[in-house]
Protein backbone atom coordinates (compact mmCIF):
# COMPACT_ATOMS: atom_id res chain seq x y z
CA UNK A 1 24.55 23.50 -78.83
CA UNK A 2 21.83 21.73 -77.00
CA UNK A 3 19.33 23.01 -79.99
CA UNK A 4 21.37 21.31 -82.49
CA UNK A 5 21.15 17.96 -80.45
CA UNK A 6 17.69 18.20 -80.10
CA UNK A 7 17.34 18.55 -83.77
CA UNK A 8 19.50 15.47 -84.06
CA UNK A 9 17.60 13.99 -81.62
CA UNK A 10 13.73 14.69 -83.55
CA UNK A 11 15.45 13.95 -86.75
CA UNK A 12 16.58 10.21 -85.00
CA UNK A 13 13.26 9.77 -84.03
CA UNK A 14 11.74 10.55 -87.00
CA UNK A 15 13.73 7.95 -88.91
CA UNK A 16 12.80 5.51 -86.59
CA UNK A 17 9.29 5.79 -86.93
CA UNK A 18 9.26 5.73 -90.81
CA UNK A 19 11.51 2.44 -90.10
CA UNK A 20 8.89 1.55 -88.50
CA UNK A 21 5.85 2.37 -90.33
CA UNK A 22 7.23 0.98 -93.19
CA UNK A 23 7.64 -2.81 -91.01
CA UNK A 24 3.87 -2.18 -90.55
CA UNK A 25 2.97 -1.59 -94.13
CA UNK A 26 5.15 -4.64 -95.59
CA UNK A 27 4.32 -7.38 -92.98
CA UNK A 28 2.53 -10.23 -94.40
CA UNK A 29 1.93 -12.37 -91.05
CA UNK A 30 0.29 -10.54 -87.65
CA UNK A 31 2.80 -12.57 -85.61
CA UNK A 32 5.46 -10.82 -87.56
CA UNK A 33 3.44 -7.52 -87.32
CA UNK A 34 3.51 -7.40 -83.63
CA UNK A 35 6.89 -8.81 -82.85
CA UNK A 36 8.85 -6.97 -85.30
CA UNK A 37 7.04 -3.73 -83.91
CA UNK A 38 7.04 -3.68 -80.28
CA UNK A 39 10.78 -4.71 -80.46
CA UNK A 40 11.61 -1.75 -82.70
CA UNK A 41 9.21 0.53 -80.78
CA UNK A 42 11.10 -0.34 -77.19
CA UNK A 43 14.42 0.26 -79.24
CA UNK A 44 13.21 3.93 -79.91
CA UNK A 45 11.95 4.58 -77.42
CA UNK A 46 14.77 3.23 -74.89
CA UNK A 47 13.18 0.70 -73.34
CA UNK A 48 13.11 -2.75 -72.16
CA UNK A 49 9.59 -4.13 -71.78
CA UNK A 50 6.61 -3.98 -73.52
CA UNK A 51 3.58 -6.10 -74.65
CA UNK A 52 0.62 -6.15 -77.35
CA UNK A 53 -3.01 -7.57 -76.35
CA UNK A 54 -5.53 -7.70 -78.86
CA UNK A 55 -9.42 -8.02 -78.64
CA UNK A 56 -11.24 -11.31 -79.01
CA UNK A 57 -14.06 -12.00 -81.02
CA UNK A 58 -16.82 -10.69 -78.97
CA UNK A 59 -14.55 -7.67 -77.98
CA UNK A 60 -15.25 -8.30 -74.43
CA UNK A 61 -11.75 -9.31 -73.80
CA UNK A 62 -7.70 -8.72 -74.27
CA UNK A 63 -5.26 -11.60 -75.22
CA UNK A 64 -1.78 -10.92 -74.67
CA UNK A 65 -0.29 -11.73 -78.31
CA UNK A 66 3.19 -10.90 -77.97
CA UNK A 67 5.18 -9.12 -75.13
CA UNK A 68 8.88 -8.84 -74.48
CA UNK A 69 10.89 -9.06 -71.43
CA UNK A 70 7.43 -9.75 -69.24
CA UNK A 71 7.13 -10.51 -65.81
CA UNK A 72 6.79 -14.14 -64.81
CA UNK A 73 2.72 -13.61 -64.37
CA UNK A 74 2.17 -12.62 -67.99
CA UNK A 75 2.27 -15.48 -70.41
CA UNK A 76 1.31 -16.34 -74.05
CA UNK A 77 -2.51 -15.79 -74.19
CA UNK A 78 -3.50 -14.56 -71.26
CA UNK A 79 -6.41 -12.20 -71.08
CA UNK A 80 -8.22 -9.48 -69.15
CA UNK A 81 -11.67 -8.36 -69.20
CA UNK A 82 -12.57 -4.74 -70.82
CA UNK A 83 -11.95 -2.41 -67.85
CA UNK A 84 -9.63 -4.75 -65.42
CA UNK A 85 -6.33 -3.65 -64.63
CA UNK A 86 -4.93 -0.80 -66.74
CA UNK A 87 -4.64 -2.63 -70.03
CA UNK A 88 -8.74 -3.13 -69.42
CA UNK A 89 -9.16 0.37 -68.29
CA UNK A 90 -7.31 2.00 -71.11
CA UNK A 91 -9.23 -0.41 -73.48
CA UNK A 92 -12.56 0.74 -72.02
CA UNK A 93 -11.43 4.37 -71.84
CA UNK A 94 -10.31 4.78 -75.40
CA UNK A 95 -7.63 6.95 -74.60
CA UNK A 96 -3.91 6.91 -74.06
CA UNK A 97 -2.12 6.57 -71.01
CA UNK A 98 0.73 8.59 -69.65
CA UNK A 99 2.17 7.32 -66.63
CA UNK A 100 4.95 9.50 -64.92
CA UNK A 101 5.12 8.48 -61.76
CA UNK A 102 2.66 5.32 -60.44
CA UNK A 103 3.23 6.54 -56.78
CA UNK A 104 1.50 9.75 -57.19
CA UNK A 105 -1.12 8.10 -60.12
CA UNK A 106 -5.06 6.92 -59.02
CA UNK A 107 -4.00 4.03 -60.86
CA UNK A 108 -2.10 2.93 -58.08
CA UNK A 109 -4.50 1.29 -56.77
CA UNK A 110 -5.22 -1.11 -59.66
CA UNK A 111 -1.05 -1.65 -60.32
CA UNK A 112 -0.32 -3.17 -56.72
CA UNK A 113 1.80 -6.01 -58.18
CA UNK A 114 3.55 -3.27 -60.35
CA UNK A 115 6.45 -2.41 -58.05
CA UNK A 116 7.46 -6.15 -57.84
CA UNK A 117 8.20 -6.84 -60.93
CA UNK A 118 9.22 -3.36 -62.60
CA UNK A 119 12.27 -0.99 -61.69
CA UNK A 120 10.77 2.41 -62.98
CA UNK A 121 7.23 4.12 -62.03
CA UNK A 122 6.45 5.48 -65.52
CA UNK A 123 4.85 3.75 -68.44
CA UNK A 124 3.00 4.36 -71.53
CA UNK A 125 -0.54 2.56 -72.57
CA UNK A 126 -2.08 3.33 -75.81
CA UNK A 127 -5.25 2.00 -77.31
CA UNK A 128 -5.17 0.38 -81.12
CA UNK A 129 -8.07 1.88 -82.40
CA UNK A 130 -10.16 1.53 -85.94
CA UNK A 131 -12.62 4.32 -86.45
CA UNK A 132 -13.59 4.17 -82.79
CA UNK A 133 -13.25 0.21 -82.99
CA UNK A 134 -11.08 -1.38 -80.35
CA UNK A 135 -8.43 -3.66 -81.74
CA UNK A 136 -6.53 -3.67 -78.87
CA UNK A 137 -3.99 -1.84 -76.71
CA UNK A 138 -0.02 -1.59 -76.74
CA UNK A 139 2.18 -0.91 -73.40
CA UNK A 140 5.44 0.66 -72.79
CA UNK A 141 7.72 0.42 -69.95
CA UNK A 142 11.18 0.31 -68.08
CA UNK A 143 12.80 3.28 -69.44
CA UNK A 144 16.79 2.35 -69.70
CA UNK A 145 17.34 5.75 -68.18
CA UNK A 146 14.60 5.40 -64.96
CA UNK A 147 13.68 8.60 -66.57
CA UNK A 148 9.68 9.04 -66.69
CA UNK A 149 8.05 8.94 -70.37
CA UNK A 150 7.09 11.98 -72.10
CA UNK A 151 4.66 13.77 -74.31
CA UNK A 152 6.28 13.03 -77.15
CA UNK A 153 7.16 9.66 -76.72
CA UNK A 154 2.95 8.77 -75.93
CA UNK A 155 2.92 11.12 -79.31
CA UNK A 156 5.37 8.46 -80.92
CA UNK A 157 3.26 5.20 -79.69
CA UNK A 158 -0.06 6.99 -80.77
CA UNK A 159 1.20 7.14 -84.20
CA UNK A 160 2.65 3.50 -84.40
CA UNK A 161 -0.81 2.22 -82.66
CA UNK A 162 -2.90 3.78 -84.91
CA UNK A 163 -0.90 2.00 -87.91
CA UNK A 164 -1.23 -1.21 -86.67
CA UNK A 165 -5.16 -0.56 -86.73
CA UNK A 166 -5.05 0.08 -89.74
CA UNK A 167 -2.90 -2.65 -90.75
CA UNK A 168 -5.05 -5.23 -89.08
CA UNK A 169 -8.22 -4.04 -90.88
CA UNK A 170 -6.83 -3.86 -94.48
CA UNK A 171 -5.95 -7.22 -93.30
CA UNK A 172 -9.33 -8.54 -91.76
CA UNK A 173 -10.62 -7.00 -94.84
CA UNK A 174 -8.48 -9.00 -97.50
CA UNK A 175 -9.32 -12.01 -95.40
CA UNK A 176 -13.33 -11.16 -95.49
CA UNK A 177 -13.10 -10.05 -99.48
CA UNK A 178 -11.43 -14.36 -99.85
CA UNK A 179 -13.84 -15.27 -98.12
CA UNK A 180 -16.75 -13.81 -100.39
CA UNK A 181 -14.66 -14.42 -103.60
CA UNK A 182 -14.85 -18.23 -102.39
CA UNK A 183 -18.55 -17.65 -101.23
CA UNK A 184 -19.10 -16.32 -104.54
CA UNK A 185 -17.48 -19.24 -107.00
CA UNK A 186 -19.58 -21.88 -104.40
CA UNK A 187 -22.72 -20.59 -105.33
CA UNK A 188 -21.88 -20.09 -109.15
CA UNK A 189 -21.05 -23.75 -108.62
CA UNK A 190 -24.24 -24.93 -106.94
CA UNK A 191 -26.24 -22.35 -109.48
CA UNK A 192 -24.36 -24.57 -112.35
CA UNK A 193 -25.25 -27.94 -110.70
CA UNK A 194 -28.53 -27.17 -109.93
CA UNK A 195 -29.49 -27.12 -113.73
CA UNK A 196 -27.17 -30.11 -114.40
CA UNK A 197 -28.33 -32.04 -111.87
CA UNK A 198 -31.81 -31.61 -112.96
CA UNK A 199 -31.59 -33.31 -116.30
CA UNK A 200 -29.22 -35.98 -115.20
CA UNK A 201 -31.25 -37.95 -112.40
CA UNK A 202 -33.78 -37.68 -114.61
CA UNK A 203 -32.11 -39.26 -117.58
CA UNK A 204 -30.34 -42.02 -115.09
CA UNK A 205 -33.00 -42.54 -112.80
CA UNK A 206 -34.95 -45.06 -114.28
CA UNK A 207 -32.77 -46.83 -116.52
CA UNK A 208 -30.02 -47.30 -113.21
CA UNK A 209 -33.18 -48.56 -110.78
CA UNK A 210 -33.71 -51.58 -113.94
CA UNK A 211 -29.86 -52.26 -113.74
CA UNK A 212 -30.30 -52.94 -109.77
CA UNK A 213 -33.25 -55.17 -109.99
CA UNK A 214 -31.74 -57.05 -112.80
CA UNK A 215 -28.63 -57.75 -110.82
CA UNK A 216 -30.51 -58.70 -107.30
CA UNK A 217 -32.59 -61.22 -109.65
CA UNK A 218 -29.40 -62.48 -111.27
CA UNK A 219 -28.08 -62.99 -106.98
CA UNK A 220 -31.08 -64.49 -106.18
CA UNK A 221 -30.89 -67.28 -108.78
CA UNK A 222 -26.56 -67.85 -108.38
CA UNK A 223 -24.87 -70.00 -106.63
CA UNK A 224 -21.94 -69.19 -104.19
CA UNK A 225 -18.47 -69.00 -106.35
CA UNK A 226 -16.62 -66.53 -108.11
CA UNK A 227 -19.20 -64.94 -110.36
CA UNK A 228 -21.17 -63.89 -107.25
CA UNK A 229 -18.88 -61.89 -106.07
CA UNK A 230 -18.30 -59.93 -108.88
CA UNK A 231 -21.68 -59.18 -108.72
CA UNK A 232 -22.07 -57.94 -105.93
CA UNK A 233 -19.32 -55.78 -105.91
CA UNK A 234 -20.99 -54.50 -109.11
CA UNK A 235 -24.15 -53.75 -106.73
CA UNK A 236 -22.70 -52.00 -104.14
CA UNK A 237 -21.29 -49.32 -107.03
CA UNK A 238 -24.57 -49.34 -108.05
CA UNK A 239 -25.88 -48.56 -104.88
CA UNK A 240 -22.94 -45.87 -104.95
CA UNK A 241 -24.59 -44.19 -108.12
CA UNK A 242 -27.64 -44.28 -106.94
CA UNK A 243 -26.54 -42.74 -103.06
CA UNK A 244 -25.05 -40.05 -105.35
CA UNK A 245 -28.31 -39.57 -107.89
CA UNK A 246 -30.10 -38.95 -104.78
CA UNK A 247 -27.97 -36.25 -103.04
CA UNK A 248 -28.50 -34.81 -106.58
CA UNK A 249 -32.31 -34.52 -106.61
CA UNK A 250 -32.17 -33.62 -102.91
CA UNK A 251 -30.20 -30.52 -104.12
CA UNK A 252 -32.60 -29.85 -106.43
CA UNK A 253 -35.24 -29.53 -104.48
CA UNK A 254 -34.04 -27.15 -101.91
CA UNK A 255 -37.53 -24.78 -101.31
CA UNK A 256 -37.44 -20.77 -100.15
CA UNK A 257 -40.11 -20.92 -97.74
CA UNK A 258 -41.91 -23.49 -96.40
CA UNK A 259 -45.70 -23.67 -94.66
CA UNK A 260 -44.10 -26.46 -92.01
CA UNK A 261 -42.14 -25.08 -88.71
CA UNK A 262 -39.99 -27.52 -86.49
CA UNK A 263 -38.29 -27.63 -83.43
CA UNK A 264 -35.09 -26.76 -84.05
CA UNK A 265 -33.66 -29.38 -80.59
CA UNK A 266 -36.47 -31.97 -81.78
CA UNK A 267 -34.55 -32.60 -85.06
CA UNK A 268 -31.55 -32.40 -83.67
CA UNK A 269 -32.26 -35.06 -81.22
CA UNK A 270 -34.24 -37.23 -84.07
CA UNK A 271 -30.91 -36.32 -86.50
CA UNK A 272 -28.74 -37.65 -83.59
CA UNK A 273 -30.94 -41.03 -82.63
CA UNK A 274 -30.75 -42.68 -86.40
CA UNK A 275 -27.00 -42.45 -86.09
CA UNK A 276 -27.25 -43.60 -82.57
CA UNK A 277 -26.45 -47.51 -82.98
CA UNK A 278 -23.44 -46.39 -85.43
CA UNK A 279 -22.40 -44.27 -82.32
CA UNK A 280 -22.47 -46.84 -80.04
CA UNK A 281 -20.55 -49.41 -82.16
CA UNK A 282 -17.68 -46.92 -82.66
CA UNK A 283 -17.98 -46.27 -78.99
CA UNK A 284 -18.28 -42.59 -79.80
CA UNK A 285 -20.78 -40.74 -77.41
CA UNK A 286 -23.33 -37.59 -78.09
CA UNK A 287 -23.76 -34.60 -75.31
CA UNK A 288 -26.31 -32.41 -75.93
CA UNK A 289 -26.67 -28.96 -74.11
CA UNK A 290 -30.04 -27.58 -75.57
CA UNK A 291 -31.34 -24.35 -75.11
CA UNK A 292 -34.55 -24.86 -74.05
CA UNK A 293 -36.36 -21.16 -75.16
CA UNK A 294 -35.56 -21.56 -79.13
CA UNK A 295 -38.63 -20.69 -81.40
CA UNK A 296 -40.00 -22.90 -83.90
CA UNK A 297 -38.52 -21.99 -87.79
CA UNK A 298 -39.59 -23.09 -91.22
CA UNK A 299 -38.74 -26.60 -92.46
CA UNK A 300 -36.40 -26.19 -95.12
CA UNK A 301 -34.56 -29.39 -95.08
CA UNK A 302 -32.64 -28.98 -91.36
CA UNK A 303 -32.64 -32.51 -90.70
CA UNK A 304 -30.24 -32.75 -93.88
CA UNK A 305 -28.05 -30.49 -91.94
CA UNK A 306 -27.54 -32.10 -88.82
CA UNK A 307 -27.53 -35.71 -90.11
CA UNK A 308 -24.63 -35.00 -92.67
CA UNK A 309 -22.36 -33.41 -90.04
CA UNK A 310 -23.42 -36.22 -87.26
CA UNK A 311 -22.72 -38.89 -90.14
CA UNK A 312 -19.22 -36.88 -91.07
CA UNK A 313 -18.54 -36.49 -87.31
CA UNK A 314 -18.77 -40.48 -86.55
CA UNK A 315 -16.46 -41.21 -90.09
CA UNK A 316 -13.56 -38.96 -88.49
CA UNK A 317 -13.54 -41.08 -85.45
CA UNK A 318 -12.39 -44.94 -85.38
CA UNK A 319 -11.68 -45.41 -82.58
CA UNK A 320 -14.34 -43.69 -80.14
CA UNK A 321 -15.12 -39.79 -79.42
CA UNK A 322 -17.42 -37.51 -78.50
CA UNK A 323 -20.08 -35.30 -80.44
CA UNK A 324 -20.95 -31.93 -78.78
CA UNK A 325 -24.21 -30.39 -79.59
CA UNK A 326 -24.96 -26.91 -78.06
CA UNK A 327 -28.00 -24.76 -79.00
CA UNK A 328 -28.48 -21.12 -77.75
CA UNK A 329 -30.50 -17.77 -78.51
CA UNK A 330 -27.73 -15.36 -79.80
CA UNK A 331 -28.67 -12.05 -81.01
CA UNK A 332 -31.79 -13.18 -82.82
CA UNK A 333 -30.51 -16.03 -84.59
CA UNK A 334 -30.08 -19.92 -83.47
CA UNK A 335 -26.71 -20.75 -82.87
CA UNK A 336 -25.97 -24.46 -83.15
CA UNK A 337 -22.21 -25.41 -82.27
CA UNK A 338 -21.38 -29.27 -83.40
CA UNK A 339 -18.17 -30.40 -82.45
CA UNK A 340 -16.25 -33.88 -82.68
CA UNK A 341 -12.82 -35.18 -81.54
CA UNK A 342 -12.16 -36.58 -84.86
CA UNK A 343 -9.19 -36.56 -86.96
CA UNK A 344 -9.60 -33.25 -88.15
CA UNK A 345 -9.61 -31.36 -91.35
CA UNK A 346 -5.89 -30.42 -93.51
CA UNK A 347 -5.83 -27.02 -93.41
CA UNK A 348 -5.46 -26.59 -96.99
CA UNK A 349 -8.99 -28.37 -96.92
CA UNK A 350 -10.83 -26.32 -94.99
CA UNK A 351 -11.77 -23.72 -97.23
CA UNK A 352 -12.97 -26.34 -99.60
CA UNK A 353 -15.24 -28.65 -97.88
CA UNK A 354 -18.56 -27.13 -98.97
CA UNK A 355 -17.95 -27.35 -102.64
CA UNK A 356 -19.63 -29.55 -104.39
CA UNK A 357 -17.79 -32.92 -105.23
CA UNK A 358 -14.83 -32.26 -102.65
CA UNK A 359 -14.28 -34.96 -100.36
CA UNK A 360 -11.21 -36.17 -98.61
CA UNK A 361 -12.58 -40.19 -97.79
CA UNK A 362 -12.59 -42.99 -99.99
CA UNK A 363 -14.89 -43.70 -102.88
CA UNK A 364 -16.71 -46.10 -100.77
CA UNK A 365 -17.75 -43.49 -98.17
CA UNK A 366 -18.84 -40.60 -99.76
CA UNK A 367 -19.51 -38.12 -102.81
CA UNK A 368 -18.71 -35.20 -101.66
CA UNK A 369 -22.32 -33.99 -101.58
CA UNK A 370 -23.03 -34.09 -98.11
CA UNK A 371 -21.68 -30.60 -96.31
CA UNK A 372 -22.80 -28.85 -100.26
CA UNK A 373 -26.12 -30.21 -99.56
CA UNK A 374 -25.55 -28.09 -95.29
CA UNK A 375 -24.42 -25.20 -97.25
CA UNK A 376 -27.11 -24.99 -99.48
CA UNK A 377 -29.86 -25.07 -96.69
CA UNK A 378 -28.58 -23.02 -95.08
CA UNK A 379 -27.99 -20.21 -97.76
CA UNK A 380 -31.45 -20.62 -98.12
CA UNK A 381 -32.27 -19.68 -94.24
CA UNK A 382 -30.01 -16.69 -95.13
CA UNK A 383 -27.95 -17.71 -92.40
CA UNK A 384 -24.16 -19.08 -92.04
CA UNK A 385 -21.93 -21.68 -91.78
CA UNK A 386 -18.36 -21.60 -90.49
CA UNK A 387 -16.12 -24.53 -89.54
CA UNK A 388 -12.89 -24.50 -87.33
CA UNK A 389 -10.97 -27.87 -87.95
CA UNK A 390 -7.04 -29.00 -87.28
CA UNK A 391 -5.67 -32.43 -87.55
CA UNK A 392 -5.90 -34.47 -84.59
CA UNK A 393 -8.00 -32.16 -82.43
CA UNK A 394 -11.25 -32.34 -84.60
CA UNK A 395 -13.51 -30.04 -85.99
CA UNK A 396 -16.01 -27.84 -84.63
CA UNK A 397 -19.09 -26.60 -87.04
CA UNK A 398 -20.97 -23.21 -86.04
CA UNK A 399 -24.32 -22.66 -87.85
CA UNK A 400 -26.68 -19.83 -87.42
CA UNK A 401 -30.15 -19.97 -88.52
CA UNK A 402 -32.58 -16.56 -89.11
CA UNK A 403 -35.40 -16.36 -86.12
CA UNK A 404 -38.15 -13.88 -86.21
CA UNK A 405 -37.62 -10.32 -87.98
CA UNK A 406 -34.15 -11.47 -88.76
CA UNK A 407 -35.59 -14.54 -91.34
């Protein structure tokens, strides 16, 4: 008798975790992911709290990015260090967790705020790993029964844990295989412009500098009255052209190398003071936190850089702001970090901002040229360019720029 319930019992639990496999596999959205799994996880495994944390960027840290039934200490994206408190120490360890009874555990004396939230001593902690790559760490507690956890049931998380790794790569790959399809089409644009650009200043050039100086002689010689006008709104989309024809040629021109090094903080200070009298008329002010140990690097056209994102940084804000410039050694590149309190970017606009011809302003105040021209530079440092943007909390640009052996 009490083999055939255990049979009923592994076949149970077997069903469940296909269920739940198969929530992994189909989820489209990680908040989905998580939620949808921990809930069915505590369901199996008959219990009533439990919690996901997941690495940061630099992998130094654990955010808590979903958790059910948690105590009142334990909120929506809090974090711990690698190695503090047992999610920490599991993280750093690498290995799962069985906890059958805290009171008699070494662990006790990293879990003293345990007993006052949770009714049972037992709990399970098992690391999400990726080839040895720490994603992040899933907990299980508060056993329905007050019964302690057992091999099988750290067997049972193990398995779901090491789904959701690989879940969370395939999908961090799909995201990183957009990202270089959209790379990719950028610089077959810019490859394509490059040649058309080429021919056409040099077929307008001329011909639109003769239409300007006819029209400022034809000013010079009117009267005030209706005809004036018309003229000069016919110069100023002139001057538009010509702003344009410019950006062109500067694209053009873009060199691989370069004899000439600059100070990286120099031109970002020089970059910062021709816009400074804009800045002060929009009431929007410019930190700077420099590093102050950055090596010199080859002149390709940085100035370009930091004056187009300054320039797009003081359009997003009308009605005062701040500009955030922050320079530091990282890893042997120069990261530069330019953020504004601007309006923001659409998110459907994000991914778009570099191509050439894409702007979201008016006619009057741009051609779309401007973060193309950033991109291209910086291609040509071999280094990167990423933007973080949301409407109404502004955007933030991170570039990084090729030092030493890394250039």
């Amino acid at each position: 008798m009490l083999t055939s319930l255990n049979s009923k019992k592994d076949i149970s639990r077997t069903s469940q975790l296909c269920d739940i496999l198969n929530t992994i596999s189909v989820a489209k959205d990680l908040r989905v992911l998580l939620e949808v799994t921990l809930n069915k996880a505590l369901l199996a495994l008959l219990s009533e709290r439990g919690s996901i944390f997941l690495t940061g960027n630099d992998g130094k840290e654990l955010f808590l990015r979903w958790g059910y039934n948690m105590s009142p200490d334990m909120n929506s994206g809090m974090k711990k260090k690698i190695g503090e408190g047992v999610v920490g120490r599991v993280a750093m360890n690498r290995k799962p967790l069985l906890v059958k009874d805290l009171r008699t555990h070494p662990f006790l004396s990293i879990c003293s705020v345990y007993h006052s939230y949770y009714k049972t001593n037992s709990f399970l902690s098992v690391p999400i790993l990726s080839d040895d790559k720490l994603v992040g760490v899933i907990n299980i507690t508060e056993h329905k029964s007050e019964s302690p956890y057992s091999e099988e049931d750290l067997e049972f998380l193990k398995t779901i844990a090491d789904h959701i790794a690989l879940k969370i790569e395939k999908s961090q790959l799909l995201v990183e295989l957009e990202s270089l399809k959209k790379k990719t089409e950028i610089d077959a644009k810019f490859a394509d412009l490059g040649k058309f650009a080429g021919g056409l200043s040099h077929e307008l050039a001329n011909p639109l500098d003769g239409v300007i100086r006819y029209v400022n002689l034809a000013l010079g010689a009117m009267e005030e009255g209706p005809a004036r006008e018309y003229l000069l709104e016919a110069k100023s989309g002139l001057s538009r052209i010509a702003n344009l024809m410019r950006s062109l040629v500067e694209l053009t021109k873009r060199k691989k190398t370069s004899a000439r090094f600059i100070n990286v903080n120099k031109t970002i200070e020089d970059s910062a003071a021709i816009l400074r009298y804009q800045a002060i008329s929009k009431n929007v002010e410019i930190k700077h936190n420099l590093a102050q140990d950055l090596p010199a690097i080859p002149d390709l056209g940085l100035e370009s850089i930091f004056s187009n994102i300054f320039k797009n940084a003081l359009d997003a804000m009308d009605e005062g702001g701040c500009i955030s410039v922050n320079t530091k050694l990282d890893n042997g590149f120069i990261k530069v970090t330019i953020a504004d309190t601007g309006c923001g970017i659409e998110k459907e606009n994000v991914s778009r901002i570099f191509e050439p011809f894409f702007t979201t302003k008016e006619m009057s105040k741009g051609s779309g040229l401007g973060l193309s021209i950033c991109y291209d530079i910086v291609k040509h440092y071999n280094g990167k360019i990423d933007v973080m943007s949301e409407p109404g909390r502004g955007t933030r640009f991170t570039i990084y720029l090729p030092c030493g052996d890394n250039r």
